[in-house]
PDB file of N, CA and C in Angstrom:
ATOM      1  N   UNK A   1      30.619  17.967  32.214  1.00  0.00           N
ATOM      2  CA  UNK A   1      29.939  18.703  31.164  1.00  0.00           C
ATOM      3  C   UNK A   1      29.457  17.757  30.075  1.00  0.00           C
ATOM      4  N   UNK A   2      30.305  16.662  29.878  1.00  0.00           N
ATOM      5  CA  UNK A   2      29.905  16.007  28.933  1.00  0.00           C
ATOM      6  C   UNK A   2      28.674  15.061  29.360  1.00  0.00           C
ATOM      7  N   UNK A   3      28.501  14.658  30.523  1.00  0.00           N
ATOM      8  CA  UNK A   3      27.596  14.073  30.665  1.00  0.00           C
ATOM      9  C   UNK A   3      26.385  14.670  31.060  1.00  0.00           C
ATOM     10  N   UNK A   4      26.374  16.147  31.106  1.00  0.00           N
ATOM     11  CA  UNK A   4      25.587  16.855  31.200  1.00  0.00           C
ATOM     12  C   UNK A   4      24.718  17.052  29.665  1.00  0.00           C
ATOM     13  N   UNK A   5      25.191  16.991  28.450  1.00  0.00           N
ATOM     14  CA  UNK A   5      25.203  16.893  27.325  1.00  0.00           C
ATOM     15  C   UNK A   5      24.164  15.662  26.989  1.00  0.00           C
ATOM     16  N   UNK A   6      25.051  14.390  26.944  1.00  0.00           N
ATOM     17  CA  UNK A   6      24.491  13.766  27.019  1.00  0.00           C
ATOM     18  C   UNK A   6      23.291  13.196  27.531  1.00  0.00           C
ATOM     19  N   UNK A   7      23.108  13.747  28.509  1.00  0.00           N
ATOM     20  CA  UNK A   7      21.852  13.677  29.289  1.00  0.00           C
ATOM     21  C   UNK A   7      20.807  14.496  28.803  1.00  0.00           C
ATOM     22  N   UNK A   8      21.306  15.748  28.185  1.00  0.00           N
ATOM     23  CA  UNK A   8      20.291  16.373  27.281  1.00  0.00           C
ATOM     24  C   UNK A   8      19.430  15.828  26.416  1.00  0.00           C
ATOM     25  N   UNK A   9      20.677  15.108  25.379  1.00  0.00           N
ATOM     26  CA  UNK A   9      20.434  15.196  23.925  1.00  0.00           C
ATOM     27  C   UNK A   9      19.691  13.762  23.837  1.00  0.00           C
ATOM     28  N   UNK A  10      19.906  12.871  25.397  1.00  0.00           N
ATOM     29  CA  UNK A  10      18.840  11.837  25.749  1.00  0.00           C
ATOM     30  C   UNK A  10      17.393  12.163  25.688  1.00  0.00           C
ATOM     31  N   UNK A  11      17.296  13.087  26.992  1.00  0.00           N
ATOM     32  CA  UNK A  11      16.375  14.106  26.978  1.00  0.00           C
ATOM     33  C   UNK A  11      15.011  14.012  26.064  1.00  0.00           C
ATOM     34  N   UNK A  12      15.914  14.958  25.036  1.00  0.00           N
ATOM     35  CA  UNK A  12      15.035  15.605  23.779  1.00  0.00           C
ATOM     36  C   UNK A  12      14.739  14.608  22.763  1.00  0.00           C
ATOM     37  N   UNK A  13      15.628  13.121  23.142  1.00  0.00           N
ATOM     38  CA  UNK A  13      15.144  12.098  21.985  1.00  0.00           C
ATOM     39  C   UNK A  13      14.489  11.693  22.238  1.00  0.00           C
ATOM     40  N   UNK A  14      14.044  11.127  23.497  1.00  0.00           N
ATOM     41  CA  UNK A  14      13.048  10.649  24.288  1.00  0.00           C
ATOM     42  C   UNK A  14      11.896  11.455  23.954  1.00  0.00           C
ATOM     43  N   UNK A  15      11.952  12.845  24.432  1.00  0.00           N
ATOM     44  CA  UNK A  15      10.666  13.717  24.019  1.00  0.00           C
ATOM     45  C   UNK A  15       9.891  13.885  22.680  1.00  0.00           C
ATOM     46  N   UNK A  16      10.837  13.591  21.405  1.00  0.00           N
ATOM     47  CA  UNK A  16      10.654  13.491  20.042  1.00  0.00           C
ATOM     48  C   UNK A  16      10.400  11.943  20.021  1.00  0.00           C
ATOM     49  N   UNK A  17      10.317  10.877  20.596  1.00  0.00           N
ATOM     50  CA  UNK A  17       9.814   9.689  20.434  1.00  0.00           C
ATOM     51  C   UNK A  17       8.390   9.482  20.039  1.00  0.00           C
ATOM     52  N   UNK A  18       7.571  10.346  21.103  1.00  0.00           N
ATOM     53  CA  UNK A  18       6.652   9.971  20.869  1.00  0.00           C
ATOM     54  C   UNK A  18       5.632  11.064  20.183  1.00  0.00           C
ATOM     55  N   UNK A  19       6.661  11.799  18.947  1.00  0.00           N
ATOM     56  CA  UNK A  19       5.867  12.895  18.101  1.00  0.00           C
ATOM     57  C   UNK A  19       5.449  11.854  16.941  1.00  0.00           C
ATOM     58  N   UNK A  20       4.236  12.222  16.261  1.00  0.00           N
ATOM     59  CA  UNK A  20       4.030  11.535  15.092  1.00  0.00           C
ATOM     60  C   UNK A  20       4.606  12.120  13.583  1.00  0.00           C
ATOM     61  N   UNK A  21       4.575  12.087  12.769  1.00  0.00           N
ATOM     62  CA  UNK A  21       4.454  12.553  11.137  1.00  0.00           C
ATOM     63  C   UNK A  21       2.716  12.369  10.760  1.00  0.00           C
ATOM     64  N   UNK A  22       2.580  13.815  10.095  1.00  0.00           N
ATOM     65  CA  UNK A  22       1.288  13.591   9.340  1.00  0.00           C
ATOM     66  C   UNK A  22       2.019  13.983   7.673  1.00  0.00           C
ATOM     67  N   UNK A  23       1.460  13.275   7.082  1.00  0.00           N
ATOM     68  CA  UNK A  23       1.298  13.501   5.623  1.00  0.00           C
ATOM     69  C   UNK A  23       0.113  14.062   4.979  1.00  0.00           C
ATOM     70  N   UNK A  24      -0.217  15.047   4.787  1.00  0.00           N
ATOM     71  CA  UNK A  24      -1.427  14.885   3.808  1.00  0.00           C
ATOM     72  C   UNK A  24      -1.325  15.262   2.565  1.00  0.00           C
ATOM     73  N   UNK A  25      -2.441  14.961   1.418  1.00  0.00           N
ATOM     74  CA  UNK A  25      -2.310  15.318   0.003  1.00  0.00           C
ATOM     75  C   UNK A  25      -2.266  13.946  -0.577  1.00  0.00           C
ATOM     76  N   UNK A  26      -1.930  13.941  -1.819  1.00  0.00           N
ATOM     77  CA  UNK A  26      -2.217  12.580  -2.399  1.00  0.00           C
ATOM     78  C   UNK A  26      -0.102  12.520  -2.058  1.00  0.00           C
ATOM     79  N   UNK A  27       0.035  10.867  -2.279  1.00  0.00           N
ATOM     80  CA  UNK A  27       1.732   9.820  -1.925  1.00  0.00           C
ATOM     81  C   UNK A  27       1.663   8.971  -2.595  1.00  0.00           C
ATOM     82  N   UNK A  28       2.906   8.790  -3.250  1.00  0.00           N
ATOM     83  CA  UNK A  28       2.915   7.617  -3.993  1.00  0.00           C
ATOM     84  C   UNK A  28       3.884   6.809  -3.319  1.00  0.00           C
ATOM     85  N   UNK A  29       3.634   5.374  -3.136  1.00  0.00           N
ATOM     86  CA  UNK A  29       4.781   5.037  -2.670  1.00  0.00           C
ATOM     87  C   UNK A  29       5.500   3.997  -4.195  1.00  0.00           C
ATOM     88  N   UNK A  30       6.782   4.215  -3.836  1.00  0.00           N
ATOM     89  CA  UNK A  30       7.477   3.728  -4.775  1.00  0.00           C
ATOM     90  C   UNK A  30       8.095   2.069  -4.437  1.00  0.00           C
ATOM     91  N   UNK A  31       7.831   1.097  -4.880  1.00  0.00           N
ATOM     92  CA  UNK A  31       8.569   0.032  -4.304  1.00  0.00           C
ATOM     93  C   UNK A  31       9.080  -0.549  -5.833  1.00  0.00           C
ATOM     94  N   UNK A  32      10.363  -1.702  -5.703  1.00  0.00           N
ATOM     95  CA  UNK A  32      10.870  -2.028  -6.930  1.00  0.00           C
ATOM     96  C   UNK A  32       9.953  -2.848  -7.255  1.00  0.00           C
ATOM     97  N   UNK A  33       9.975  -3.137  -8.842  1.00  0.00           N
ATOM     98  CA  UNK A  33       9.026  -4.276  -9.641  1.00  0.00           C
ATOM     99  C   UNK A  33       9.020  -5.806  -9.392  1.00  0.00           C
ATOM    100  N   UNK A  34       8.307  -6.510  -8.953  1.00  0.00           N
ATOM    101  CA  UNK A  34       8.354  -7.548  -8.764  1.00  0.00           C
ATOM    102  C   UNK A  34       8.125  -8.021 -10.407  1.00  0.00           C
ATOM    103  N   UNK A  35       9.091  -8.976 -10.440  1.00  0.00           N
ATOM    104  CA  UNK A  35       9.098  -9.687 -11.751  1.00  0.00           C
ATOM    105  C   UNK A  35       8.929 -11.397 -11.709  1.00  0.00           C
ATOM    106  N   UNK A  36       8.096 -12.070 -12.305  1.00  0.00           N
ATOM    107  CA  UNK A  36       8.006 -13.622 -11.470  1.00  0.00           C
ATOM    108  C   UNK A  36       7.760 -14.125 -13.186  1.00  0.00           C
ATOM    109  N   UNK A  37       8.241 -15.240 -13.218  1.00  0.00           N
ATOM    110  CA  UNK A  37       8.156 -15.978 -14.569  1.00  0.00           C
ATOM    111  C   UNK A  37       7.129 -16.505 -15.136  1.00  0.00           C
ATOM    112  N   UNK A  38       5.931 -16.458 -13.410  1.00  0.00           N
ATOM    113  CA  UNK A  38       4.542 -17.695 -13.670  1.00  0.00           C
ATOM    114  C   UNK A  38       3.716 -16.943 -13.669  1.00  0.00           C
ATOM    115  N   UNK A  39       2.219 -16.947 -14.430  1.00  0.00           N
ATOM    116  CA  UNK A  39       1.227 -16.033 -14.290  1.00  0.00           C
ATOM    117  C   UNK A  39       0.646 -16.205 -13.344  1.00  0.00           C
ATOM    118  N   UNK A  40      -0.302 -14.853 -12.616  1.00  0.00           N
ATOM    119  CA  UNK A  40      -0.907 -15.178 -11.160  1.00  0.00           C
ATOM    120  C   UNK A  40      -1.997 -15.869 -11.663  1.00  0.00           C
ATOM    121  N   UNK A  41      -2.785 -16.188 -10.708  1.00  0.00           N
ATOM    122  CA  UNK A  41      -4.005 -17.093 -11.038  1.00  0.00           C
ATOM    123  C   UNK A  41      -5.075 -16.286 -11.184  1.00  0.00           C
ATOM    124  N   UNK A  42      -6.379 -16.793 -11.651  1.00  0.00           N
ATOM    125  CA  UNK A  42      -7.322 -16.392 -12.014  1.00  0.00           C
ATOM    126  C   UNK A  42      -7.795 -15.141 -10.704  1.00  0.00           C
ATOM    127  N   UNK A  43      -8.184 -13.875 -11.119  1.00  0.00           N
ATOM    128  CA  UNK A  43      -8.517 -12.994  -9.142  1.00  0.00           C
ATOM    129  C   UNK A  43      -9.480 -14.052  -8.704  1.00  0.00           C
ATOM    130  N   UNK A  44      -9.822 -14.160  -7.372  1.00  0.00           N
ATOM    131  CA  UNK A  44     -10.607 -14.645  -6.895  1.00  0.00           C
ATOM    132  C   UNK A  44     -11.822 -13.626  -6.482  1.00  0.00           C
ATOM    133  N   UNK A  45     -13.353 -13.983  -6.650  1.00  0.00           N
ATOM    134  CA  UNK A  45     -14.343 -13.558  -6.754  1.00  0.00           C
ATOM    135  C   UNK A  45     -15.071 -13.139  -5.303  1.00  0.00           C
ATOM    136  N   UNK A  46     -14.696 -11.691  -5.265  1.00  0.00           N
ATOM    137  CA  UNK A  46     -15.158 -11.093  -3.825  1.00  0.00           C
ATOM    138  C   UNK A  46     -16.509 -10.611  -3.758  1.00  0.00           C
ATOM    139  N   UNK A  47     -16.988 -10.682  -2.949  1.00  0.00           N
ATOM    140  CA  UNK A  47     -18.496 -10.081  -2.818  1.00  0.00           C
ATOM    141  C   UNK A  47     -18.425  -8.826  -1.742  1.00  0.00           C
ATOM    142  N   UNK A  48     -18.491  -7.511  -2.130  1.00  0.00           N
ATOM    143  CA  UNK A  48     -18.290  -6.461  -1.116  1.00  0.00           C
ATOM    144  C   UNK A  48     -19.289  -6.995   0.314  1.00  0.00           C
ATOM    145  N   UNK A  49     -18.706  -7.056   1.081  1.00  0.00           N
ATOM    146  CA  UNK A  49     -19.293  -7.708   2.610  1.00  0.00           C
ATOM    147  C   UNK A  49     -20.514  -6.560   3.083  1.00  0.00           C
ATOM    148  N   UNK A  50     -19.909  -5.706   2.647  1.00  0.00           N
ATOM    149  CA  UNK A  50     -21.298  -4.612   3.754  1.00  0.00           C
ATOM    150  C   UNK A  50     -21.644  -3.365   2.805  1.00  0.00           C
ATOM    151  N   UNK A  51     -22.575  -2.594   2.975  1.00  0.00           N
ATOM    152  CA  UNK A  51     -23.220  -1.598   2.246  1.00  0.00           C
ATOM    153  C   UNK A  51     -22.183  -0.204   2.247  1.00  0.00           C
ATOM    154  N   UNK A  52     -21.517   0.333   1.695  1.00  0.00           N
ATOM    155  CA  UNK A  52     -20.447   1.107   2.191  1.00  0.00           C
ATOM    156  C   UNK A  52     -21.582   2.502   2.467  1.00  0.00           C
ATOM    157  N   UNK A  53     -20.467   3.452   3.362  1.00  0.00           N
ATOM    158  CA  UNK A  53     -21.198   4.501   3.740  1.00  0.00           C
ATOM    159  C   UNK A  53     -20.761   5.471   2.558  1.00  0.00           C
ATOM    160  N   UNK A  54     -21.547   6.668   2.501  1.00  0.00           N
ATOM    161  CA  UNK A  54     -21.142   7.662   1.519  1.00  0.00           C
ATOM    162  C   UNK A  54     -20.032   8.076   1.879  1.00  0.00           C
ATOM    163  N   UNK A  55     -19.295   8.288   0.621  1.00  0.00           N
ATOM    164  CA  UNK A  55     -17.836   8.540   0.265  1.00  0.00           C
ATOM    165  C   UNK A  55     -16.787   7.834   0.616  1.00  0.00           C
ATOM    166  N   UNK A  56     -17.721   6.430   0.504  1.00  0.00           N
ATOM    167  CA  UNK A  56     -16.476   5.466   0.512  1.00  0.00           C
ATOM    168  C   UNK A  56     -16.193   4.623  -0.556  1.00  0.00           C
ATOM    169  N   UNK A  57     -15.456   3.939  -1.393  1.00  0.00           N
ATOM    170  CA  UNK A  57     -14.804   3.151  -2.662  1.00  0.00           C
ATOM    171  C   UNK A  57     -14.397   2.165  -2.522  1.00  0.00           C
ATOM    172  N   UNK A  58     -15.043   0.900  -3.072  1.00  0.00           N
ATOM    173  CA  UNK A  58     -14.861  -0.443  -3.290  1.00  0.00           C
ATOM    174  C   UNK A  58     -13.196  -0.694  -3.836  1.00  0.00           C
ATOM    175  N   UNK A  59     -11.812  -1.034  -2.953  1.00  0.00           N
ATOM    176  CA  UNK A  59     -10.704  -1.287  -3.747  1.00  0.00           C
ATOM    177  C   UNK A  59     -10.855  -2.628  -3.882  1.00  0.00           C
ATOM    178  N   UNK A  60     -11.079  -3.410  -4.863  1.00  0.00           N
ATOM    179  CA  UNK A  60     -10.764  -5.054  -4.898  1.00  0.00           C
ATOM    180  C   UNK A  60      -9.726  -5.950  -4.713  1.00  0.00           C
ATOM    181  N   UNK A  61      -9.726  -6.662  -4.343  1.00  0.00           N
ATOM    182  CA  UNK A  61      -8.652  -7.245  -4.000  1.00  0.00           C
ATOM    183  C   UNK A  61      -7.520  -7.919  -5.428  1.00  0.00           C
ATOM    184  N   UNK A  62      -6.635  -8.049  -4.696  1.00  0.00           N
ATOM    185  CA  UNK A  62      -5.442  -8.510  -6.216  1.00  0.00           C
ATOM    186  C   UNK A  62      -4.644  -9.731  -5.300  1.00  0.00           C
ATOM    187  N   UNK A  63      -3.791 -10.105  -6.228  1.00  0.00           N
ATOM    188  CA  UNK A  63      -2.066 -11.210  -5.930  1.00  0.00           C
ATOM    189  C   UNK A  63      -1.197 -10.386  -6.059  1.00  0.00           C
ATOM    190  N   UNK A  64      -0.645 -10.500  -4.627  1.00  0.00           N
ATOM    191  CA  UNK A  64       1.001 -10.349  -4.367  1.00  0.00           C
ATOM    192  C   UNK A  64       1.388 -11.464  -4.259  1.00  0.00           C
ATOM    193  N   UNK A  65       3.075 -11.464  -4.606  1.00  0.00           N
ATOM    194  CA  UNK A  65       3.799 -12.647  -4.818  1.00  0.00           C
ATOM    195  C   UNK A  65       4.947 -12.208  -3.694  1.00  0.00           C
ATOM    196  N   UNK A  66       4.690 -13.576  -2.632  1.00  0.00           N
ATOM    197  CA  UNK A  66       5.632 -13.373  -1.949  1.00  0.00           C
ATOM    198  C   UNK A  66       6.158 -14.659  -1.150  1.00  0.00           C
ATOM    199  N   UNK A  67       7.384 -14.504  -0.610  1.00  0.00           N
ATOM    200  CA  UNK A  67       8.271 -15.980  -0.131  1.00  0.00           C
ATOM    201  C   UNK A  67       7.851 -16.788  -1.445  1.00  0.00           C
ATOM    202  N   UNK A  68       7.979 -16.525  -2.789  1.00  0.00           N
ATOM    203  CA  UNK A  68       7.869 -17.420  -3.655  1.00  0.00           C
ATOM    204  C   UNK A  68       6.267 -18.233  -4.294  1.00  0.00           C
ATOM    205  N   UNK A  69       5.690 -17.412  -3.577  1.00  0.00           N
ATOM    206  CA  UNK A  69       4.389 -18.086  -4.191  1.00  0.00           C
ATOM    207  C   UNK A  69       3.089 -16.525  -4.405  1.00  0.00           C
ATOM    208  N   UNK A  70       1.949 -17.020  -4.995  1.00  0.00           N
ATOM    209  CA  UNK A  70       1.102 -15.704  -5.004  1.00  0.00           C
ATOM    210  C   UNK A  70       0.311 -15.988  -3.737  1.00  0.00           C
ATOM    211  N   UNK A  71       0.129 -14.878  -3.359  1.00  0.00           N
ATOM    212  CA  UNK A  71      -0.988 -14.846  -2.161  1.00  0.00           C
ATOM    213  C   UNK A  71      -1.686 -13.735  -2.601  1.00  0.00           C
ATOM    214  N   UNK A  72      -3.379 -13.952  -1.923  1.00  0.00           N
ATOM    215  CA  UNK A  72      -4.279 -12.776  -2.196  1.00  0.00           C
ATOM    216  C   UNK A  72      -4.646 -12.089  -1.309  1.00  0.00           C
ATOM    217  N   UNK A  73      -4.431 -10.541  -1.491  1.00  0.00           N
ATOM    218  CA  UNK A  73      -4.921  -9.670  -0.863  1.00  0.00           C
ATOM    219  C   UNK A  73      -6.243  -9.175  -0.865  1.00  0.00           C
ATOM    220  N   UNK A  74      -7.278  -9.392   0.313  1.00  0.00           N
ATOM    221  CA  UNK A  74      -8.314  -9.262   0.267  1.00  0.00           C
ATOM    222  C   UNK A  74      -8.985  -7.255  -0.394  1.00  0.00           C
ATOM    223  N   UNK A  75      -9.959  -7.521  -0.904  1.00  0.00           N
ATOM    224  CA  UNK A  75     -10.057  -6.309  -1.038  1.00  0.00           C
ATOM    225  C   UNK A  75     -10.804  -5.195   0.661  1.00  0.00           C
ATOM    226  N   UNK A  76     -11.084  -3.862   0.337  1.00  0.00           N
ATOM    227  CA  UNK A  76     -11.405  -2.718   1.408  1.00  0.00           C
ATOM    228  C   UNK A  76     -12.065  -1.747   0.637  1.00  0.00           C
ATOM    229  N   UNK A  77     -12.516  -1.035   1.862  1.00  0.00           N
ATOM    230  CA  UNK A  77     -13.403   0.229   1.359  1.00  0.00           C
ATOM    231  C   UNK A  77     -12.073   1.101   1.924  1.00  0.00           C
ATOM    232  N   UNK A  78     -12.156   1.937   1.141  1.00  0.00           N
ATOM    233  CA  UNK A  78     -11.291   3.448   1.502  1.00  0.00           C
ATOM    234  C   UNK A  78     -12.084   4.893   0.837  1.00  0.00           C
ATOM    235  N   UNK A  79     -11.666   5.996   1.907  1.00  0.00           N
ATOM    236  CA  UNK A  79     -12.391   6.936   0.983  1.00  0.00           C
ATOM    237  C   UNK A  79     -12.099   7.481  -0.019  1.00  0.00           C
ATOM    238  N   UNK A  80     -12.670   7.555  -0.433  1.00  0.00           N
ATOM    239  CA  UNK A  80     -12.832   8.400  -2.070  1.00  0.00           C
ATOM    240  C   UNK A  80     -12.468   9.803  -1.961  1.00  0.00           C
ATOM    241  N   UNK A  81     -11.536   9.550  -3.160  1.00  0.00           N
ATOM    242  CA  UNK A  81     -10.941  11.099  -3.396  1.00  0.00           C
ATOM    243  C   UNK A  81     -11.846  12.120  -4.624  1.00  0.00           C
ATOM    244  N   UNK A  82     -12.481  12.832  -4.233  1.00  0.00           N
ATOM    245  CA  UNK A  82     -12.903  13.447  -5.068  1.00  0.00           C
ATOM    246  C   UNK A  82     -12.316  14.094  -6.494  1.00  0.00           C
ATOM    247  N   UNK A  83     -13.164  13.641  -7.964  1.00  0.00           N
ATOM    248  CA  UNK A  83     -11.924  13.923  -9.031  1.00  0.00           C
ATOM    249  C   UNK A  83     -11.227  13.016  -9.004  1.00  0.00           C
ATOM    250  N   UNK A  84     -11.168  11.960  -8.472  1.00  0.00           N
ATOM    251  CA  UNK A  84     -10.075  10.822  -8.660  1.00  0.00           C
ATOM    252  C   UNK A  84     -10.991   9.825  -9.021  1.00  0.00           C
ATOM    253  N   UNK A  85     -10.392   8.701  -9.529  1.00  0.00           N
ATOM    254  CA  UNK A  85     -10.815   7.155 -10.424  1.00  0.00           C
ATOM    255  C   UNK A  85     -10.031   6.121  -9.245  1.00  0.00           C
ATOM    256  N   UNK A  86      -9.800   5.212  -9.005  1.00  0.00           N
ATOM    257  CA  UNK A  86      -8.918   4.355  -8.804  1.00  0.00           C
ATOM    258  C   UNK A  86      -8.638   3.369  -9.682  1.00  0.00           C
ATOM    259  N   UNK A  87      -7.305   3.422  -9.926  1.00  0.00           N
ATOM    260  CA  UNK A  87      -6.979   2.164 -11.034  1.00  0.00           C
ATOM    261  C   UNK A  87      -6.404   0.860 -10.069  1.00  0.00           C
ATOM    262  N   UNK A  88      -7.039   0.113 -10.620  1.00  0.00           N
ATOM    263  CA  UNK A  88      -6.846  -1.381  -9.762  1.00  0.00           C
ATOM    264  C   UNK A  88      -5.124  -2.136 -10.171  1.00  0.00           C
ATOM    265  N   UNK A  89      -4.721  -2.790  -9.228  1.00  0.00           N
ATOM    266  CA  UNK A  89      -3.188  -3.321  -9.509  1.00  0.00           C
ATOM    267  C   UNK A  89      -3.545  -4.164 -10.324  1.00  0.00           C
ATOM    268  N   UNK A  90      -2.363  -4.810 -10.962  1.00  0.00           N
ATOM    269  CA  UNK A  90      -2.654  -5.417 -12.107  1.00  0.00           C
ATOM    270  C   UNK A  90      -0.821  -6.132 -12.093  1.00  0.00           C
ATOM    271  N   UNK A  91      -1.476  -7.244 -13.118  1.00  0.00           N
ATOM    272  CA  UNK A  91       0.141  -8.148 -13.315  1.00  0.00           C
ATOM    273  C   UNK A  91       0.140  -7.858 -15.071  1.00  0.00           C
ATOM    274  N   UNK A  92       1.612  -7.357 -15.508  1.00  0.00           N
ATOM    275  CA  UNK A  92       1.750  -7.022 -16.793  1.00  0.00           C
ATOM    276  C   UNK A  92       2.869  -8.052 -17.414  1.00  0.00           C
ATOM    277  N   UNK A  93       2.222  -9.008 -18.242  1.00  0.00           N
ATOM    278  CA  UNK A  93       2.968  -9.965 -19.489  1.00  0.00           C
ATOM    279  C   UNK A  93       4.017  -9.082 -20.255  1.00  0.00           C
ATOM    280  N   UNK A  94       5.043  -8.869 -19.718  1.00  0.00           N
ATOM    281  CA  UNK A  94       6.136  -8.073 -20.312  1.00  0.00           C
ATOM    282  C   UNK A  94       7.160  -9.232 -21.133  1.00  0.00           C
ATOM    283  N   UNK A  95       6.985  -9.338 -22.355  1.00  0.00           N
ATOM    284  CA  UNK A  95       8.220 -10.667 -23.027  1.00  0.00           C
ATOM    285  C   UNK A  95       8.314 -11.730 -21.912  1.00  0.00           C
ATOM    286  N   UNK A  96       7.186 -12.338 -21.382  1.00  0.00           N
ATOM    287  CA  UNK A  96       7.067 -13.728 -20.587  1.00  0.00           C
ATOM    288  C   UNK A  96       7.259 -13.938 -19.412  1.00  0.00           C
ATOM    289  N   UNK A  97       7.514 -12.399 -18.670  1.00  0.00           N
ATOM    290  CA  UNK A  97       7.386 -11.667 -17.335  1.00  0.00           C
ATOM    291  C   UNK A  97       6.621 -11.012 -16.967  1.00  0.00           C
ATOM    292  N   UNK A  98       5.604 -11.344 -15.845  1.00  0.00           N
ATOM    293  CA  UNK A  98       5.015 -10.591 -15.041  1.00  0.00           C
ATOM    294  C   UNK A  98       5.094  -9.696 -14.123  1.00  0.00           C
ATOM    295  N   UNK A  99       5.301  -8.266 -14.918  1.00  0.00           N
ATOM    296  CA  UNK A  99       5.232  -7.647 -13.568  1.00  0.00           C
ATOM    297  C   UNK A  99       4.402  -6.549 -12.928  1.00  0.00           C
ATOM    298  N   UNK A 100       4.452  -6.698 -11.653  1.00  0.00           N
ATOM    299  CA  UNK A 100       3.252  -6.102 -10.436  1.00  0.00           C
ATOM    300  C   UNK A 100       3.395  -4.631 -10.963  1.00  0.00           C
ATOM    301  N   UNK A 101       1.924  -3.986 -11.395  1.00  0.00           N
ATOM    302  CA  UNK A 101       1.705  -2.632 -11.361  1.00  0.00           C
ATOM    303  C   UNK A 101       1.029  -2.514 -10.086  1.00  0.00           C
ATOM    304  N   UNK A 102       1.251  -1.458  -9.371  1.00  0.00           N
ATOM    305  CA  UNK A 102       0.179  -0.802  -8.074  1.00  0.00           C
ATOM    306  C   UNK A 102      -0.812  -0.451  -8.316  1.00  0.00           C
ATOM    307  N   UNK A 103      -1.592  -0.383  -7.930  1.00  0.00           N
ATOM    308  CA  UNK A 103      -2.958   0.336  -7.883  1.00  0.00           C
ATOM    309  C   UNK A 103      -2.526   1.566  -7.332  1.00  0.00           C
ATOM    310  N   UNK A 104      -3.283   2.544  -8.151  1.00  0.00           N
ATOM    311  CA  UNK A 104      -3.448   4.120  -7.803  1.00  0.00           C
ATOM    312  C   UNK A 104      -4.473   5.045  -7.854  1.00  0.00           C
ATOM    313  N   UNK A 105      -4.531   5.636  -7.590  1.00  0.00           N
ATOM    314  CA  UNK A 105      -5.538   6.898  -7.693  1.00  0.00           C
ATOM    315  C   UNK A 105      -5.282   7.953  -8.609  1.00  0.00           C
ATOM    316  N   UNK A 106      -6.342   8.222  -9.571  1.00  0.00           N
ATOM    317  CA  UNK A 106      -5.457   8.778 -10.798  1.00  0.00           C
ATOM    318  C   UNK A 106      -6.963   9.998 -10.964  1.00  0.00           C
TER     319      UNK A 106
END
């Protein structure tokens, strides 16, 4: 019996493997503050690559700081939320600390 069980509850995990999650609506994701002592460097100067299609939004690219140094994240088109702005990430001089705000949709 018990391995009859087991063989079930295999089963049904297997079958729920390959279900997805949809989210929709606006998400925030929450991650902790990166705090770094050195200011990031100047953004570097992107040129949007292609003509975007309607209802799509220029996000620019920013610096993440990571394994100890800044690296840049290129910017993307994403679509546009209607009624929404996007606010661009940003590094905040807090008493001689920088730290990473997200970019959001506001």
């Amino acid at each position: 019996m018990k391995l009859t069980n087991l063989l079930g509850s295999l089963a049904i995990a297997a079958s729920l493997g390959g279900v997805g999650c949809m989210v929709s609506g606006d998400a925030a994701v929450y991650t902790p503050d990166v705090v770094v002592t050195t200011a990031p460097p100047e953004p570097v100067y992107e040129v949007e690559v292609t003509q975007p299609r309607p209802g799509m939004v220029w996000i620019g690219g920013h610096y993440d700081y990571v394994g100890g140094r800044y690296v840049w994240r290129r910017g993307y088109y994403e679509h546009a939320r209607p009624g929404r702005v996007w606010v661009p990430a940003r590094w905040e001089n807090r008493n001689g600390r920088y730290v990473r705000v997200e970019g959001r949709w506001r």
